[in-house]
C-alpha atoms as a PDB file:
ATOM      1  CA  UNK A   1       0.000   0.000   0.000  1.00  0.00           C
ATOM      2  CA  UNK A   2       1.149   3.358  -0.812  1.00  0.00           C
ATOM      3  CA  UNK A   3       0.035   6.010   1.709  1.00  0.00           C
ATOM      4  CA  UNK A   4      -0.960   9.152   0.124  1.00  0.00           C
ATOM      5  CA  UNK A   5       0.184  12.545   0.704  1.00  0.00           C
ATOM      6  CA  UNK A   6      -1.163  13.109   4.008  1.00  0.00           C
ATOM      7  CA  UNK A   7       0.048   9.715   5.038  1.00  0.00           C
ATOM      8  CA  UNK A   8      -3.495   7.934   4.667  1.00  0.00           C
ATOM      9  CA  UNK A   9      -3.834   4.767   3.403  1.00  0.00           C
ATOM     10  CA  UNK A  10      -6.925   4.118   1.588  1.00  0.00           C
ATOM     11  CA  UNK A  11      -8.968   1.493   3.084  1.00  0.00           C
ATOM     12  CA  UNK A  12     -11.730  -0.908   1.793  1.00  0.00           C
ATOM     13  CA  UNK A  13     -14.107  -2.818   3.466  1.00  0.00           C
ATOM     14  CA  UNK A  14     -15.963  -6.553   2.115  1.00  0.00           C
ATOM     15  CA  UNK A  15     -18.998  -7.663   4.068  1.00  0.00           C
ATOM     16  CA  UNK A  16     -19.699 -10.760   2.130  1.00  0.00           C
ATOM     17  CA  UNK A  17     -19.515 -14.312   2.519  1.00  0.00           C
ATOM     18  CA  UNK A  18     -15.604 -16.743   2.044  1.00  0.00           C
ATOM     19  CA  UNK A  19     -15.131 -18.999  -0.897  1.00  0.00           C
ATOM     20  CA  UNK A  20     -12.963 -21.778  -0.186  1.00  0.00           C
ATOM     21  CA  UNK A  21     -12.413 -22.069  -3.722  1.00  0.00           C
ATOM     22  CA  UNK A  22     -10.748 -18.872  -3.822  1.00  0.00           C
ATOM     23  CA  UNK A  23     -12.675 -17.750  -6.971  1.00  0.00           C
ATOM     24  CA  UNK A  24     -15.359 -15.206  -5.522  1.00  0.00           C
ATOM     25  CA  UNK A  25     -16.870 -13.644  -2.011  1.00  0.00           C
ATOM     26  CA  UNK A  26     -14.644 -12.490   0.593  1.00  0.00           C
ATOM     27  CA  UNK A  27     -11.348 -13.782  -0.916  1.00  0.00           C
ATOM     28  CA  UNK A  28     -11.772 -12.213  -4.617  1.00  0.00           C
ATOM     29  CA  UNK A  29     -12.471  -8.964  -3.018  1.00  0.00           C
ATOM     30  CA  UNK A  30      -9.483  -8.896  -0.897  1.00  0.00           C
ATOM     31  CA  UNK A  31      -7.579  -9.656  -3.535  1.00  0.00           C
ATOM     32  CA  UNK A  32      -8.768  -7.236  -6.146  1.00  0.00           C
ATOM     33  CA  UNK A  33      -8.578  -4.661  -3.171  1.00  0.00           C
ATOM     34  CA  UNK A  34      -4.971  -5.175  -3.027  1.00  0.00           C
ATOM     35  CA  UNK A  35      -3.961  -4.856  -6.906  1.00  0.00           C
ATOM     36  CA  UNK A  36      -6.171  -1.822  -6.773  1.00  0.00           C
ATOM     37  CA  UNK A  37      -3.568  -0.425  -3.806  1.00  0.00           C
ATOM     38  CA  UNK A  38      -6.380  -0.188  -1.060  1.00  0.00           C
ATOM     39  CA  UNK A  39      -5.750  -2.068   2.297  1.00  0.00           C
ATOM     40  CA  UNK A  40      -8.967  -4.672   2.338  1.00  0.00           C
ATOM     41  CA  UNK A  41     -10.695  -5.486   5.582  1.00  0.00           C
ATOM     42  CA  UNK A  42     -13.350  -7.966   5.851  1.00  0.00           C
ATOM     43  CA  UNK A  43     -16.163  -9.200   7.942  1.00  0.00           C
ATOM     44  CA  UNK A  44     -17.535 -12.351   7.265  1.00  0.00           C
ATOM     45  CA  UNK A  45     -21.468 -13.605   6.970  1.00  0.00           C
ATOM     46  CA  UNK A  46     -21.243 -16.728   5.574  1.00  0.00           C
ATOM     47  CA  UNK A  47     -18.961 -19.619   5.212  1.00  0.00           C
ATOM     48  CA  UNK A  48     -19.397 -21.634   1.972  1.00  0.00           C
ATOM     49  CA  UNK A  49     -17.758 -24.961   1.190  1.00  0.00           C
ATOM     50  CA  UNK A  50     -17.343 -24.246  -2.831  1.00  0.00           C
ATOM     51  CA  UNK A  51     -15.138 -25.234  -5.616  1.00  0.00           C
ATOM     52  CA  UNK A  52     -15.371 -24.498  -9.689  1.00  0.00           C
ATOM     53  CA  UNK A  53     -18.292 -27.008  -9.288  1.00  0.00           C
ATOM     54  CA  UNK A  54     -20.366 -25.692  -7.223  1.00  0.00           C
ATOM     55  CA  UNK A  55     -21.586 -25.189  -3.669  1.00  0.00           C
ATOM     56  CA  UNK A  56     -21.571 -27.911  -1.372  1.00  0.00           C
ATOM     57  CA  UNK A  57     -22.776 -26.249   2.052  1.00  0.00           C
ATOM     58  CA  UNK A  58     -23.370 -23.048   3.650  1.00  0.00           C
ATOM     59  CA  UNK A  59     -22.848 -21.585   7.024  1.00  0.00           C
ATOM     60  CA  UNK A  60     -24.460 -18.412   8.019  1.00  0.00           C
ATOM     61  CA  UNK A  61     -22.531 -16.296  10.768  1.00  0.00           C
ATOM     62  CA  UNK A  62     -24.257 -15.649  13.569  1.00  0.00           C
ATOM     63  CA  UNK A  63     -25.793 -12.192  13.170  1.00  0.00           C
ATOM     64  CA  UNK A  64     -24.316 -10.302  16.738  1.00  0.00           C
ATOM     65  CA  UNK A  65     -21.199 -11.814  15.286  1.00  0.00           C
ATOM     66  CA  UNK A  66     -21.241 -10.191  12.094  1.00  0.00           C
ATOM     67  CA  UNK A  67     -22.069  -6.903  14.212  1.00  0.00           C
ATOM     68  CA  UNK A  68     -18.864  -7.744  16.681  1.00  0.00           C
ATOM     69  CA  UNK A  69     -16.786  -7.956  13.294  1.00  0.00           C
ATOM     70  CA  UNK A  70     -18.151  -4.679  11.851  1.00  0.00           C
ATOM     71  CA  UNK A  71     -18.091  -2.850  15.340  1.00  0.00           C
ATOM     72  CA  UNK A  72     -14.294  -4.487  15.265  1.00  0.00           C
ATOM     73  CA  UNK A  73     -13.128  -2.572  12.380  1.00  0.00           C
ATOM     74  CA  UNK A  74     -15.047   0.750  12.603  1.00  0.00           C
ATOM     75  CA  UNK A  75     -13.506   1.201  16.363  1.00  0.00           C
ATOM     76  CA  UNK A  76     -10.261   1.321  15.412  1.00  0.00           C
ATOM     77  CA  UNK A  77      -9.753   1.071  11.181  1.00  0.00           C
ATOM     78  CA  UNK A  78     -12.521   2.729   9.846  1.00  0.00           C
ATOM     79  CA  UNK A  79     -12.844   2.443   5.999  1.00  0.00           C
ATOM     80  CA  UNK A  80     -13.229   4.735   2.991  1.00  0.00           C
ATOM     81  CA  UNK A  81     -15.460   2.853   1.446  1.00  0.00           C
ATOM     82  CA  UNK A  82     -17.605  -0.467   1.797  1.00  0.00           C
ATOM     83  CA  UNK A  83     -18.984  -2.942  -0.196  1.00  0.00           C
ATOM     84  CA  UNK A  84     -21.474  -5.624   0.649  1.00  0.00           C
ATOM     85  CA  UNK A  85     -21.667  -9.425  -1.255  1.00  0.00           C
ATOM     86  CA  UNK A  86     -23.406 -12.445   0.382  1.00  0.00           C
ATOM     87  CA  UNK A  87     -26.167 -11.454   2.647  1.00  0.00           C
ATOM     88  CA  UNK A  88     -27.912 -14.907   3.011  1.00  0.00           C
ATOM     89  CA  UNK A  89     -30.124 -14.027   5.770  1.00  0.00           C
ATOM     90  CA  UNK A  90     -32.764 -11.026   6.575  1.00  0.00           C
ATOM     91  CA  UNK A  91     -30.953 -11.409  10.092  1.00  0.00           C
ATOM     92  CA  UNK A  92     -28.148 -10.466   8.620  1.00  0.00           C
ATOM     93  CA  UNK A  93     -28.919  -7.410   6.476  1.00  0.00           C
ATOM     94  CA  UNK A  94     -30.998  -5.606   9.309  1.00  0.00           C
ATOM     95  CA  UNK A  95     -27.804  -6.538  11.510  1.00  0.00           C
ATOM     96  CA  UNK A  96     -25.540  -4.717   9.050  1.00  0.00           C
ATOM     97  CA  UNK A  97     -27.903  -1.778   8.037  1.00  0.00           C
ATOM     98  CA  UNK A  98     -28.255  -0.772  11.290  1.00  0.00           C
ATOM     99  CA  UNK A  99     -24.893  -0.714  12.006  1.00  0.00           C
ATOM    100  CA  UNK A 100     -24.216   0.765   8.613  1.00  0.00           C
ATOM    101  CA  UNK A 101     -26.516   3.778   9.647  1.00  0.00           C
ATOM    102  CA  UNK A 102     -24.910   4.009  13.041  1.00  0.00           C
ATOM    103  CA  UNK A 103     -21.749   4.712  11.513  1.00  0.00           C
ATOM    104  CA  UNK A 104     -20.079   7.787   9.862  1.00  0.00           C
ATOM    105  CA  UNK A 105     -19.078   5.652   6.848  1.00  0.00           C
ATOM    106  CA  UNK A 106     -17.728   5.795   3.566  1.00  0.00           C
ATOM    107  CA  UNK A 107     -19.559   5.479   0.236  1.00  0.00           C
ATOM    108  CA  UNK A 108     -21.632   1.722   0.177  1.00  0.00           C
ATOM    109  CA  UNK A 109     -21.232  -0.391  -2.927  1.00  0.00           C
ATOM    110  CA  UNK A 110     -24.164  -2.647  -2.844  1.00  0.00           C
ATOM    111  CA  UNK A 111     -23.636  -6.346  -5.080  1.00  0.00           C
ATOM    112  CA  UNK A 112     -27.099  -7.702  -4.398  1.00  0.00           C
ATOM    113  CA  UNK A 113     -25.416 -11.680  -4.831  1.00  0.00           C
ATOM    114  CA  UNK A 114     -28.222 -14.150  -5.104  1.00  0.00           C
ATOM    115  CA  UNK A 115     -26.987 -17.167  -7.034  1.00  0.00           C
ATOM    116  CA  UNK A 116     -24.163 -18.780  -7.281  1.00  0.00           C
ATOM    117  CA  UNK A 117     -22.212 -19.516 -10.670  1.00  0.00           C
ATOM    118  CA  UNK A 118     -23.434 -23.170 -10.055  1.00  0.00           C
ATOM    119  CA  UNK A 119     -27.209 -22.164  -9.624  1.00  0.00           C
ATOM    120  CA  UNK A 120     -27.109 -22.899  -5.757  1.00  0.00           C
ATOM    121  CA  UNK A 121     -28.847 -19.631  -4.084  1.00  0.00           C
ATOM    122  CA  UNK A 122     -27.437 -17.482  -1.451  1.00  0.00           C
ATOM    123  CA  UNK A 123     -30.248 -15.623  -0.407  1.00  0.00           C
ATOM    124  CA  UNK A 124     -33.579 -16.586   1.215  1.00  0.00           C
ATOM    125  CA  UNK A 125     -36.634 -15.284  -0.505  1.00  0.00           C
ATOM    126  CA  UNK A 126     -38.055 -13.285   2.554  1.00  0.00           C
ATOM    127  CA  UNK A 127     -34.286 -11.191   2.651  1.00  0.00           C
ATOM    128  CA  UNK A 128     -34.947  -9.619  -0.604  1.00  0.00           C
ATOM    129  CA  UNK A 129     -37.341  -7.394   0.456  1.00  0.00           C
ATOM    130  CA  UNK A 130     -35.211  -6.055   3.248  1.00  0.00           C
ATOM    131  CA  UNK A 131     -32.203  -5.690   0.842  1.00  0.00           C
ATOM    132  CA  UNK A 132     -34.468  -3.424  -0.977  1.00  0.00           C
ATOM    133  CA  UNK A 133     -35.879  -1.269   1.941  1.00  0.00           C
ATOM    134  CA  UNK A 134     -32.635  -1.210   4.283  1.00  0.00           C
ATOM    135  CA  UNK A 135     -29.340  -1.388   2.229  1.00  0.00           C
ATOM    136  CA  UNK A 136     -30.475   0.166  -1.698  1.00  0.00           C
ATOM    137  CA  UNK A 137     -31.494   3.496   0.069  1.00  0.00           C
ATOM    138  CA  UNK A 138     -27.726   3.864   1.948  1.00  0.00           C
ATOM    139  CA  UNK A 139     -26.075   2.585  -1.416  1.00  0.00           C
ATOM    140  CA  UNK A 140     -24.046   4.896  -3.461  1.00  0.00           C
ATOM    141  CA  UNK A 141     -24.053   2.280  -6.457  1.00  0.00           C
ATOM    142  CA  UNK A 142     -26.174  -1.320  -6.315  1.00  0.00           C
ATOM    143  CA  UNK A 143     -24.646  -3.745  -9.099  1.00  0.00           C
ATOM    144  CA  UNK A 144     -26.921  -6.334  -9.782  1.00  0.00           C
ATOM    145  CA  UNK A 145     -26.334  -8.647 -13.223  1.00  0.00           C
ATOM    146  CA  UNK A 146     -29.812  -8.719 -15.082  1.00  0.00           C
ATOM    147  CA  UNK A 147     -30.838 -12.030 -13.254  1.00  0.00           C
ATOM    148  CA  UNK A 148     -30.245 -10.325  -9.768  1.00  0.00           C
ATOM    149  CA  UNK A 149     -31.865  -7.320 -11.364  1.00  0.00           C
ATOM    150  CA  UNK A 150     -35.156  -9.386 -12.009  1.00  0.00           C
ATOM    151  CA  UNK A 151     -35.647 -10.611  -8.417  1.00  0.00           C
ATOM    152  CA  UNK A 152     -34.835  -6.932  -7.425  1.00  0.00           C
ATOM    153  CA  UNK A 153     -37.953  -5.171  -9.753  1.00  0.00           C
ATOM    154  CA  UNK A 154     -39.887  -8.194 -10.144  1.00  0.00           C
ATOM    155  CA  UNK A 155     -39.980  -8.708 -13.790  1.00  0.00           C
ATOM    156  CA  UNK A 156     -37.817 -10.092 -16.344  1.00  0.00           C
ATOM    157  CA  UNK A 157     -34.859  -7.686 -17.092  1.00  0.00           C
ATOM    158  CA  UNK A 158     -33.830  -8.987 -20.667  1.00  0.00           C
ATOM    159  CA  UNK A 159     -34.321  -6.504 -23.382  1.00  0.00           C
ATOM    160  CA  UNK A 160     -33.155  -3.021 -23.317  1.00  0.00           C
ATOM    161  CA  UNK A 161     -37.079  -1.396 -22.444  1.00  0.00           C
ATOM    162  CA  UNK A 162     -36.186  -3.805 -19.224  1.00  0.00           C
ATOM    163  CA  UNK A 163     -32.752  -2.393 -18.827  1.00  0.00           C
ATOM    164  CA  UNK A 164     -33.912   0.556 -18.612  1.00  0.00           C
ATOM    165  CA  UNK A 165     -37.325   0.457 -16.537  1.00  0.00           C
ATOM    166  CA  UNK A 166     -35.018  -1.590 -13.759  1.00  0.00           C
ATOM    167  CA  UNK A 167     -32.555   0.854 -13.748  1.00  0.00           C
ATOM    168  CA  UNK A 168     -35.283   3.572 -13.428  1.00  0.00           C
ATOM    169  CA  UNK A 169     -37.165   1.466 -10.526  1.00  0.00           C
ATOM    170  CA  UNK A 170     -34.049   0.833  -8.629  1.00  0.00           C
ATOM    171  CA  UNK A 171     -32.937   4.091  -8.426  1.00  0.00           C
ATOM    172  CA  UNK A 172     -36.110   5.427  -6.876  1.00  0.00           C
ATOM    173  CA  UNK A 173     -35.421   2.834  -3.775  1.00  0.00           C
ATOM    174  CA  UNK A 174     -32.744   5.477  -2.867  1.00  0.00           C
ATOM    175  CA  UNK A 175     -29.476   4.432  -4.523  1.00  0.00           C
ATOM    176  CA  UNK A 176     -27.850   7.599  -5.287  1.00  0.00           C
ATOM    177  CA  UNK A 177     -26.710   4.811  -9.047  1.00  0.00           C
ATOM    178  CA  UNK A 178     -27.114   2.099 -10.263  1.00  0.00           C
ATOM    179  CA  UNK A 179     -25.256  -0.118 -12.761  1.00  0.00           C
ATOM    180  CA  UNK A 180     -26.781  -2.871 -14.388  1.00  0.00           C
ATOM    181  CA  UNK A 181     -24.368  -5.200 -15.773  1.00  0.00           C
ATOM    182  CA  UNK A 182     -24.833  -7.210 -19.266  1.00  0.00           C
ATOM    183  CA  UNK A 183     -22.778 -10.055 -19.162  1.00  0.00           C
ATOM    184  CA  UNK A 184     -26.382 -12.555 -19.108  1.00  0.00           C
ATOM    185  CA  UNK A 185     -27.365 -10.127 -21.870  1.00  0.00           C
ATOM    186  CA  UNK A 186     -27.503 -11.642 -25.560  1.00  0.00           C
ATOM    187  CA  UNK A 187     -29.124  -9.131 -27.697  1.00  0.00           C
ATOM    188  CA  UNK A 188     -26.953  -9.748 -31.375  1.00  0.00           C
ATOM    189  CA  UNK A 189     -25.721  -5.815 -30.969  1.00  0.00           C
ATOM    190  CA  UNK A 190     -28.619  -4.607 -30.865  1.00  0.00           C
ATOM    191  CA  UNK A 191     -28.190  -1.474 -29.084  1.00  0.00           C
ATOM    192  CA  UNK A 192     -30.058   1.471 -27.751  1.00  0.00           C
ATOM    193  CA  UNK A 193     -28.568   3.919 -29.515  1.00  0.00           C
ATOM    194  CA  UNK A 194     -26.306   3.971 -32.771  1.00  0.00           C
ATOM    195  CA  UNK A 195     -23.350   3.529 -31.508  1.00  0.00           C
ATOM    196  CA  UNK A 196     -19.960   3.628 -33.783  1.00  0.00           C
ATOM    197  CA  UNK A 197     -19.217  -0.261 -32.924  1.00  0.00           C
ATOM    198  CA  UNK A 198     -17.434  -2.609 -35.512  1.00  0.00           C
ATOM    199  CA  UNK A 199     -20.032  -4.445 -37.199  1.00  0.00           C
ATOM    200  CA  UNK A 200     -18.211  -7.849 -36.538  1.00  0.00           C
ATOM    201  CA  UNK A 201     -17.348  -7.202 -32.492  1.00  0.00           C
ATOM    202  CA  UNK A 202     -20.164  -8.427 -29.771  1.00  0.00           C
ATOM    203  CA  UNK A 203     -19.834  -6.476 -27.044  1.00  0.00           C
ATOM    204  CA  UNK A 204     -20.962  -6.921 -23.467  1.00  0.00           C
ATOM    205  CA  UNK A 205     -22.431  -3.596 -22.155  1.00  0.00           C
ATOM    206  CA  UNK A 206     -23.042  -2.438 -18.735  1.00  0.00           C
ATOM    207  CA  UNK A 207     -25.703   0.247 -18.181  1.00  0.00           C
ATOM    208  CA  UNK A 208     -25.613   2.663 -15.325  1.00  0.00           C
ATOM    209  CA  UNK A 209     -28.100   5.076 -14.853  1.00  0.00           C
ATOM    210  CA  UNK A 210     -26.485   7.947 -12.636  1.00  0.00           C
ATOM    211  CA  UNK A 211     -27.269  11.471 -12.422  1.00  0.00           C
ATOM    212  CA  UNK A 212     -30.633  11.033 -14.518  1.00  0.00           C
ATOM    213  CA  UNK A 213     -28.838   9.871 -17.539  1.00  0.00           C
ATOM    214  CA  UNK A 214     -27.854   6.594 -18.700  1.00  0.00           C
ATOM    215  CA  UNK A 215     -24.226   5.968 -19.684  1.00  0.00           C
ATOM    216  CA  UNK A 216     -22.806   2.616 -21.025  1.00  0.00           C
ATOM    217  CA  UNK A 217     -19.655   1.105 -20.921  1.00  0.00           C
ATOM    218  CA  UNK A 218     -18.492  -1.533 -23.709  1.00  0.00           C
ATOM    219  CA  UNK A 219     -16.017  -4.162 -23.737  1.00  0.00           C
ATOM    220  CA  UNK A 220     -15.324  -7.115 -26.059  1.00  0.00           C
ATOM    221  CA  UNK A 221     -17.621 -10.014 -24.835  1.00  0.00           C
ATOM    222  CA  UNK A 222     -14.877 -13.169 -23.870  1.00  0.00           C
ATOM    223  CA  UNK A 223     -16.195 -16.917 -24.191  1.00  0.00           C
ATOM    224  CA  UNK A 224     -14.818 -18.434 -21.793  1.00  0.00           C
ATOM    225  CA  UNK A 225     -15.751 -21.025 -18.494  1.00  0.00           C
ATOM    226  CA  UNK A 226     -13.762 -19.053 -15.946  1.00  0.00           C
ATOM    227  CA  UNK A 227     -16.209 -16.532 -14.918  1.00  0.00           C
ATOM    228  CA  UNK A 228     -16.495 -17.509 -11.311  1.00  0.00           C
ATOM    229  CA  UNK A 229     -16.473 -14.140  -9.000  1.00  0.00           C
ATOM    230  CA  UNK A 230     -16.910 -11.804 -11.507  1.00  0.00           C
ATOM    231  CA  UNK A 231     -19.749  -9.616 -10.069  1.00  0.00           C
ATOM    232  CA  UNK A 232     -17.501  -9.726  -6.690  1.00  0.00           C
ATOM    233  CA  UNK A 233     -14.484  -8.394  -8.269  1.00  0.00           C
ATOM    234  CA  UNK A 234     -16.239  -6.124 -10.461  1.00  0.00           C
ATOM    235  CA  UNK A 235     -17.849  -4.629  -7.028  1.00  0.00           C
ATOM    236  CA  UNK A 236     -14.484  -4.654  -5.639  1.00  0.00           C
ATOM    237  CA  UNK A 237     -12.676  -2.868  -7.825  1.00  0.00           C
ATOM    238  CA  UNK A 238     -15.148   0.164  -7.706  1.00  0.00           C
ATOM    239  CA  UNK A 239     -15.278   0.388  -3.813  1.00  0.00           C
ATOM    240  CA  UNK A 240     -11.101  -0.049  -3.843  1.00  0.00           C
ATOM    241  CA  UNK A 241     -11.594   3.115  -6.212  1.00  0.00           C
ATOM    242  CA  UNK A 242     -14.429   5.234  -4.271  1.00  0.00           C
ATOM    243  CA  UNK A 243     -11.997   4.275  -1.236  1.00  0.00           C
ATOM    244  CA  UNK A 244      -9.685   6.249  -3.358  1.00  0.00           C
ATOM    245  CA  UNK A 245     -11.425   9.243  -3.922  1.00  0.00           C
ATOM    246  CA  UNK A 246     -12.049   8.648  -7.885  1.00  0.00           C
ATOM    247  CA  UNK A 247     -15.246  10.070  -9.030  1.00  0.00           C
ATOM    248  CA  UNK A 248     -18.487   7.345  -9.466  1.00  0.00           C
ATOM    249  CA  UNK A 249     -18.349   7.118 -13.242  1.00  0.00           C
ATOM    250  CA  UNK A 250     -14.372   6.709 -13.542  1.00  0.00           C
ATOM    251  CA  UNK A 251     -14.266   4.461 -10.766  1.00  0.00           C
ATOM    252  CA  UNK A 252     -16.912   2.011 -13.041  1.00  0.00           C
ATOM    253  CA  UNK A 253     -15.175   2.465 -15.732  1.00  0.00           C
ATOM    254  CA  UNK A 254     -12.012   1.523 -14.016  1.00  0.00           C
ATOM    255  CA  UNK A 255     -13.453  -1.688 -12.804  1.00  0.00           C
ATOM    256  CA  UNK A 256     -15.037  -2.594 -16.244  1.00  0.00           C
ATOM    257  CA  UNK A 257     -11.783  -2.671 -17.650  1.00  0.00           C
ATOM    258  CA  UNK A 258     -10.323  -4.287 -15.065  1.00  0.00           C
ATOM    259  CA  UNK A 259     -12.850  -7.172 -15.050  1.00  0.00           C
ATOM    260  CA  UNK A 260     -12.907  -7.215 -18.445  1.00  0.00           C
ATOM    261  CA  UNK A 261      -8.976  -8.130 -18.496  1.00  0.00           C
ATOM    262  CA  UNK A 262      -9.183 -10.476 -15.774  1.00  0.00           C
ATOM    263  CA  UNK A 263     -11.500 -12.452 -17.987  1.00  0.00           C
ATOM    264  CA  UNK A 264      -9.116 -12.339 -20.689  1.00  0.00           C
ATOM    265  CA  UNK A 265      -6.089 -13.501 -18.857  1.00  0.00           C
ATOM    266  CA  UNK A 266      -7.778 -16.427 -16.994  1.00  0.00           C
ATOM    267  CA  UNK A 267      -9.813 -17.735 -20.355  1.00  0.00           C
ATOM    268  CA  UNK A 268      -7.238 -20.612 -20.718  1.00  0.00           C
ATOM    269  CA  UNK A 269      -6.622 -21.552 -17.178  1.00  0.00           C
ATOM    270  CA  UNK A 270      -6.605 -25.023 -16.053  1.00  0.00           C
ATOM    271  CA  UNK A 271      -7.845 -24.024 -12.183  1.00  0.00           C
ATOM    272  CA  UNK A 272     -10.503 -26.633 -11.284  1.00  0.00           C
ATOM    273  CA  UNK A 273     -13.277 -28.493 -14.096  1.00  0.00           C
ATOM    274  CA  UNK A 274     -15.760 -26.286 -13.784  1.00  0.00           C
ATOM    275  CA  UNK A 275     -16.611 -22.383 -13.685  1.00  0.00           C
ATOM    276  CA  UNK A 276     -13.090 -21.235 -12.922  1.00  0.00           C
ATOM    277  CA  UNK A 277     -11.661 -17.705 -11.546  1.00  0.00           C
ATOM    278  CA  UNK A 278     -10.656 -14.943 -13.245  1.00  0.00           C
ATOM    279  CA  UNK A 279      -6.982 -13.323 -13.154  1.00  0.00           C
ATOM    280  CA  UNK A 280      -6.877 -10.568  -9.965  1.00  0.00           C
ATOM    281  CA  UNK A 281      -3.590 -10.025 -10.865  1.00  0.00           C
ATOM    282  CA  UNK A 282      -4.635  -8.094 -13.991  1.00  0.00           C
ATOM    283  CA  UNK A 283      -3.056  -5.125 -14.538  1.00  0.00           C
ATOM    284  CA  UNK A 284      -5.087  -1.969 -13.430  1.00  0.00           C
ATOM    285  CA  UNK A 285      -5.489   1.178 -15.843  1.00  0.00           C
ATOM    286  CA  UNK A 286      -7.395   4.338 -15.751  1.00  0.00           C
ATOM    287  CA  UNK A 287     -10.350   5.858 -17.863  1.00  0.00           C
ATOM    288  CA  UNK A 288      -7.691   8.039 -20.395  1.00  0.00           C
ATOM    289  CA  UNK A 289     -10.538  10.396 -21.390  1.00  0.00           C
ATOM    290  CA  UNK A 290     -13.170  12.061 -19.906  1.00  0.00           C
ATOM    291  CA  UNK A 291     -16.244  10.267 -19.123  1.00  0.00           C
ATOM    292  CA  UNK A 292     -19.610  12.338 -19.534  1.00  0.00           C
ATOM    293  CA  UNK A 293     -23.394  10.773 -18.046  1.00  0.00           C
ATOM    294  CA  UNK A 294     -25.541  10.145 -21.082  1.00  0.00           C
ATOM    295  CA  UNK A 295     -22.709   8.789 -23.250  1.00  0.00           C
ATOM    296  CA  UNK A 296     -21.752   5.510 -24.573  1.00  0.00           C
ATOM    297  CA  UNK A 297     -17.834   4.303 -23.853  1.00  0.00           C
ATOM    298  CA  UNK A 298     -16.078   1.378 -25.784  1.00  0.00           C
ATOM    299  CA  UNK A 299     -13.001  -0.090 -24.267  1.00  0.00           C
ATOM    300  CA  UNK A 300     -10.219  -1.909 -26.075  1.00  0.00           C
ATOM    301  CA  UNK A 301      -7.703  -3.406 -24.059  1.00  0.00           C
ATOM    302  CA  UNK A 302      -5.829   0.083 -23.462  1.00  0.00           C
ATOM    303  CA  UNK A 303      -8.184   2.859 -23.563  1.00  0.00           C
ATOM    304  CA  UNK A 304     -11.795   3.668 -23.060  1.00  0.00           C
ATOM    305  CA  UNK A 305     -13.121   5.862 -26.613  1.00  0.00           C
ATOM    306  CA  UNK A 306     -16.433   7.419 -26.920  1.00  0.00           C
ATOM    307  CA  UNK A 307     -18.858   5.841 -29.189  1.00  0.00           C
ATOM    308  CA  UNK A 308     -22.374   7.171 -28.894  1.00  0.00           C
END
């Protein structure tokens, strides 16, 4: 970690649940914290016993433990910003709202996690609700993928119109944004707007809907298996950069790209026979031009370029 000026090191805080496989939850934020430069802290809600093949068992944390944990770091660490995974219970996310709101806290990245890559879900039905009605209206950014997104607005989120209406019916449950992310989206290019995208290139685009305009962010879609843990280290890498100071947009941007070559590096890799991880070693890089709301953002491997 490099302190900065003043001598502070940026910290980060996960509240999310440990992957033994190493892929996702706590671990994949911790990680991604730390190529980002942002000390990671973590407190704990679930334990799962996981690999690239799935989940095999769950256990929740007791919820006055998950409150010691929290109480743990803000007495003495504090953290510039926080981000919240795996929130299996409603115990749980009443337990860390209120402590949430009894703290003078950093920005709150919300990744409503419901399923795992396997199919095995992480949430119980009646916790949904209070995810809504607690955590979305202390959330700077929720970042649900269009599946999550669904559950959240209660109809299916899988043509643009839905992009959009989600988007719009999240934001009025407080969040001051909201990013809806397109990876689950298959839609042949068919975009929006006319964007300036080679004809041949599928893109997977993430929409975010911030400051009453919609802005979306394009990167090369990647076929491959190891995709396990993206929407944690996607979350990740924002809240390492809020923790930072970097302004909402950039700091999405930032973690597109970053996701987006973790993907790319771990396509090939031989870790376990199922949904593998991605690479949190990939290198991090910052938005090189200046990112407007309302406009449409294509990255290529080096630098993000206006295209609508």
């Amino acid at each position: 970690m490099i302190p900065d000026a003043n001598g502070h090191v940026c910290r980060a805080l996960t509240i999310a649940g440990s992957d033994s496989g190493g892929g996702a939850g706590i671990q994949a934020d911790l990680k991604t914290m730390h190529q980002f430069g942002v000390y990671g802290m973590s407190v704990i809600t679930a334990l799962t016993a996981q690999n690239t093949m799935g989940v095999r068992g769950v256990v929740e944390t007791d919820p006055a433990f998950v409150a010691a944990q929290l109480e743990a770091v803000f007495s003495d660490l504090g953290a510039d910003a926080i981000k919240t995974g795996m929130l299996a219970t409603a115990e749980i996310i009443a337990t860390v709202a209120d402590v949430l709101q009894a703290q003078a806290t950093g920005p709150l990245v919300v990744d409503p996690v419901m399923v795992a890559k396997g199919g095995t879900p992480l949430i119980a039905d009646e916790a949904v609700e209070l995810l809504r009605s607690r955590l979305l209206p202390i959330a700077q950014v929720v970042t649900p993928n269009t599946p999550e997104a669904s559950v959240l607005v209660g109809f299916d989120v899988d043509t643009w119109d839905g992009v959009h209406r989600a988007a719009d019916r999240l934001l009025n449950l407080g969040t001051e944004a909201v990013v809806i992310k397109g990876g689950h989206l298959h839609m042949q290019n068919t975009f929006p707007k006319p964007w300036r995208v080679p004809h041949n290139q599928v893109v997977a685009v993430d929409t975010v809907l911030y400051r009453g305009a919609y802005t979306y962010f394009l990167t090369p879609r990647v076929e491959s298996q190891n995709t396990h843990g993206t929407g944690c280290t996607f979350s990740a890498a924002i809240t390492a950069r809020l923790a930072q100071g970097v302004p909402l947009l950039e700091a999405i941007a930032d973690a597109k790209a970053f996701i987006y070559r973790a993907i790319v590096r771990a396509a090939n890799w031989d870790v376990g026979h199922g949904h593998g991880p991605t690479d949190h070693g990939a290198e991090v890089t910052a938005a090189q031009c200046t990112l407007e709301p309302g406009g449409a953002y294509l990255y290529d491997f080096a630098t993000w370029t206006r295209v609508g």
